[in-house]
C-alpha atoms as a PDB file:
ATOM      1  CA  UNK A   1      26.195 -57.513  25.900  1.00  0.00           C
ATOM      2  CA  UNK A   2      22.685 -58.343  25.737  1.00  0.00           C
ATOM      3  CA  UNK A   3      19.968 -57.115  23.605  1.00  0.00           C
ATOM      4  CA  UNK A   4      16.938 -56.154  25.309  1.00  0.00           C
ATOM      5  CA  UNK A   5      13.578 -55.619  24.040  1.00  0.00           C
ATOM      6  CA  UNK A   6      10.941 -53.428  25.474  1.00  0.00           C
ATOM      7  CA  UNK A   7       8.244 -54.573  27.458  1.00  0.00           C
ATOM      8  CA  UNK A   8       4.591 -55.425  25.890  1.00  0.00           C
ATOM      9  CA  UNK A   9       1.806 -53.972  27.574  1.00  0.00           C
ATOM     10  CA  UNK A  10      -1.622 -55.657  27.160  1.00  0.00           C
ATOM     11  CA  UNK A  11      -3.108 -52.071  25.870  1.00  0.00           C
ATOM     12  CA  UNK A  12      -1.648 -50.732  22.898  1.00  0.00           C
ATOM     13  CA  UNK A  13      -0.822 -46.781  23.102  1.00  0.00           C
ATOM     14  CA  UNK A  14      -3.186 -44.191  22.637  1.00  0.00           C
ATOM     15  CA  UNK A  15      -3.087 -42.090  19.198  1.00  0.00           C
ATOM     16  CA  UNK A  16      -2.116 -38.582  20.532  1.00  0.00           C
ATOM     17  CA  UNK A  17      -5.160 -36.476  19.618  1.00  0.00           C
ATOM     18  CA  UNK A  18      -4.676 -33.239  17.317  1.00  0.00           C
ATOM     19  CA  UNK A  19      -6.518 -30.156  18.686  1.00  0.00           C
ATOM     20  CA  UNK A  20      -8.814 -28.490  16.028  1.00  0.00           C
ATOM     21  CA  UNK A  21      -7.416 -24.925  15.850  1.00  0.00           C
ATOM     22  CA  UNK A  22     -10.673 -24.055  13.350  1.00  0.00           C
ATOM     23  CA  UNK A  23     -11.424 -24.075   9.646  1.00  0.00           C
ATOM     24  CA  UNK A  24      -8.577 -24.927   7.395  1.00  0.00           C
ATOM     25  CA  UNK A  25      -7.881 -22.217   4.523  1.00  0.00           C
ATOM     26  CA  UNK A  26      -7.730 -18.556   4.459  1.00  0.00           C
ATOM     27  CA  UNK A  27      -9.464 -16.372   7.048  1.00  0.00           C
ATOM     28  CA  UNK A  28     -12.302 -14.744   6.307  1.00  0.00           C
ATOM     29  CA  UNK A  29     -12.141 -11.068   5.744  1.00  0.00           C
ATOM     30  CA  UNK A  30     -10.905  -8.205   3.156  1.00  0.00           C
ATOM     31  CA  UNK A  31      -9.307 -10.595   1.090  1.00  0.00           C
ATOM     32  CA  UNK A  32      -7.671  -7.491  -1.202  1.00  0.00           C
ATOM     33  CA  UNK A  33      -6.757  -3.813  -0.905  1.00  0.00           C
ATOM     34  CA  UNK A  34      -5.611  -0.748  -2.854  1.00  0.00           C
ATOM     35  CA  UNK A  35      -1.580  -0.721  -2.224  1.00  0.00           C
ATOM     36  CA  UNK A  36      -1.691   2.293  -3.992  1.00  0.00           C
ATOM     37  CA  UNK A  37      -2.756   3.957  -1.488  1.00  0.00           C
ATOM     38  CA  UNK A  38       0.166   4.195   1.185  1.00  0.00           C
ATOM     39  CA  UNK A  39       1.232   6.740   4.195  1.00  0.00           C
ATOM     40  CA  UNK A  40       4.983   7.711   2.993  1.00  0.00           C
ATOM     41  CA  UNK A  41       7.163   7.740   6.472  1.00  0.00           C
ATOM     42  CA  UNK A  42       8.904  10.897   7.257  1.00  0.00           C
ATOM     43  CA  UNK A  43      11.992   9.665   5.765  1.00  0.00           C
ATOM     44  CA  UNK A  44      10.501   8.607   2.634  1.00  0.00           C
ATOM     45  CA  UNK A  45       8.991  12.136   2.152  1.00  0.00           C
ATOM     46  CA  UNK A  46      11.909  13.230   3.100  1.00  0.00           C
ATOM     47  CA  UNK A  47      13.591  11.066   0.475  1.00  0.00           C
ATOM     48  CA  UNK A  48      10.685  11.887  -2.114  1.00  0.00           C
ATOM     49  CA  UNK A  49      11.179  15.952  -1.672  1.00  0.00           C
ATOM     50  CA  UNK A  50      15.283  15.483  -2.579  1.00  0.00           C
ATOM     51  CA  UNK A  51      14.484  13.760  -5.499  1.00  0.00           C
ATOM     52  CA  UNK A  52      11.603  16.232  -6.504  1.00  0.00           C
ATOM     53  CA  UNK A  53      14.039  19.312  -6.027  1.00  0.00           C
ATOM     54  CA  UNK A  54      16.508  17.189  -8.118  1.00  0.00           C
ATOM     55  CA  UNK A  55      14.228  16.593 -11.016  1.00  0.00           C
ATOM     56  CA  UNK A  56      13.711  20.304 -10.790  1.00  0.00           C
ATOM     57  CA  UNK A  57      17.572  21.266 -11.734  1.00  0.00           C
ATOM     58  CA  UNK A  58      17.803  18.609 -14.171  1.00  0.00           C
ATOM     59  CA  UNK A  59      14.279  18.593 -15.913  1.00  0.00           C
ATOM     60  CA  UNK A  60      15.772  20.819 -19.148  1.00  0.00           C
ATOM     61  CA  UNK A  61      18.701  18.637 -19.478  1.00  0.00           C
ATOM     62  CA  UNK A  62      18.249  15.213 -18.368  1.00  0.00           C
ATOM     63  CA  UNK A  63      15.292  12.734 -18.623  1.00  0.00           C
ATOM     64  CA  UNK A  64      14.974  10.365 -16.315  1.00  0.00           C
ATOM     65  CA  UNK A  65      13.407   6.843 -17.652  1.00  0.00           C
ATOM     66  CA  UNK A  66      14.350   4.835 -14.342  1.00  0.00           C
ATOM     67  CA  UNK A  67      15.078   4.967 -10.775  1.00  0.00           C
ATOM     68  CA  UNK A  68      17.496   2.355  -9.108  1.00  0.00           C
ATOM     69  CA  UNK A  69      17.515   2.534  -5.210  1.00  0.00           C
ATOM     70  CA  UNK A  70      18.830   0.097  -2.893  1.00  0.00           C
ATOM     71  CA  UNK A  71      17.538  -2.996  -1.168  1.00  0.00           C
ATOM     72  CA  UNK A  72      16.513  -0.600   1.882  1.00  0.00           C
ATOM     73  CA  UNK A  73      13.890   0.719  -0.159  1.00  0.00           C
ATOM     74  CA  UNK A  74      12.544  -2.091  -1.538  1.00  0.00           C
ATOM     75  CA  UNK A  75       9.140  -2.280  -0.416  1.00  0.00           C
ATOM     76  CA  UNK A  76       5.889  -1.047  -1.723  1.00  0.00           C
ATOM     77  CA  UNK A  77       5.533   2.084  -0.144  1.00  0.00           C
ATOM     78  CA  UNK A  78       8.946   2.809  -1.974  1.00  0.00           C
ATOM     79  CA  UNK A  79       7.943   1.948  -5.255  1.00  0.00           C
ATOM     80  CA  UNK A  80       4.348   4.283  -4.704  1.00  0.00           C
ATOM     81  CA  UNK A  81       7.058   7.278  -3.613  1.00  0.00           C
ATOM     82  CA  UNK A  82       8.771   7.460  -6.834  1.00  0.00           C
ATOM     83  CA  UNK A  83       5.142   6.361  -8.877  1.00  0.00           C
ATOM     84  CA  UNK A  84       4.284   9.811  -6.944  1.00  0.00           C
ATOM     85  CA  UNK A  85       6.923  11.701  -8.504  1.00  0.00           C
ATOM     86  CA  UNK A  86       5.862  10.986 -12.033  1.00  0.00           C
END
């Protein structure tokens, strides 16, 4: 076994050149918005009219101080659904 070693070239290699895609940063453009205000999908009105009609049989008995739901509704326009219901 031999080692070999690779051939030098009179002209060193080129740097590969990086393509400018633009200004670095954030885009310009509505940097904020109101996330309060959110289209419920039919199955979270859905969702939102069961618990109203629930809170209507229990309202004299029970008061409700928090809502757990599961990881499927964990979004924002979740979170606005039950703000909705008080």
């Amino acid at each position: 076994m031999e080692q070999i070693e690779p051939k030098h070239t009179d002209n060193p290699p080129e740097a590969p050149q990086q393509k400018s895609s633009g200004k670095r940063g954030r885009p310009k453009g509505r940097k904020n918005r109101n996330r309060c205000d959110v289209v419920l999908t039919p199955y979270l009105r859905f969702v939102q009219e069961t618990i109203n009609g629930l809170l209507k049989l229990i309202a004299e008995h029970v008061k409700v101080m928090y809502f757990v739901y599961d990881g499927a509704f964990g979004h924002n326009d979740a979170l606005q659904m039950v703000r909705q219901l008080g």
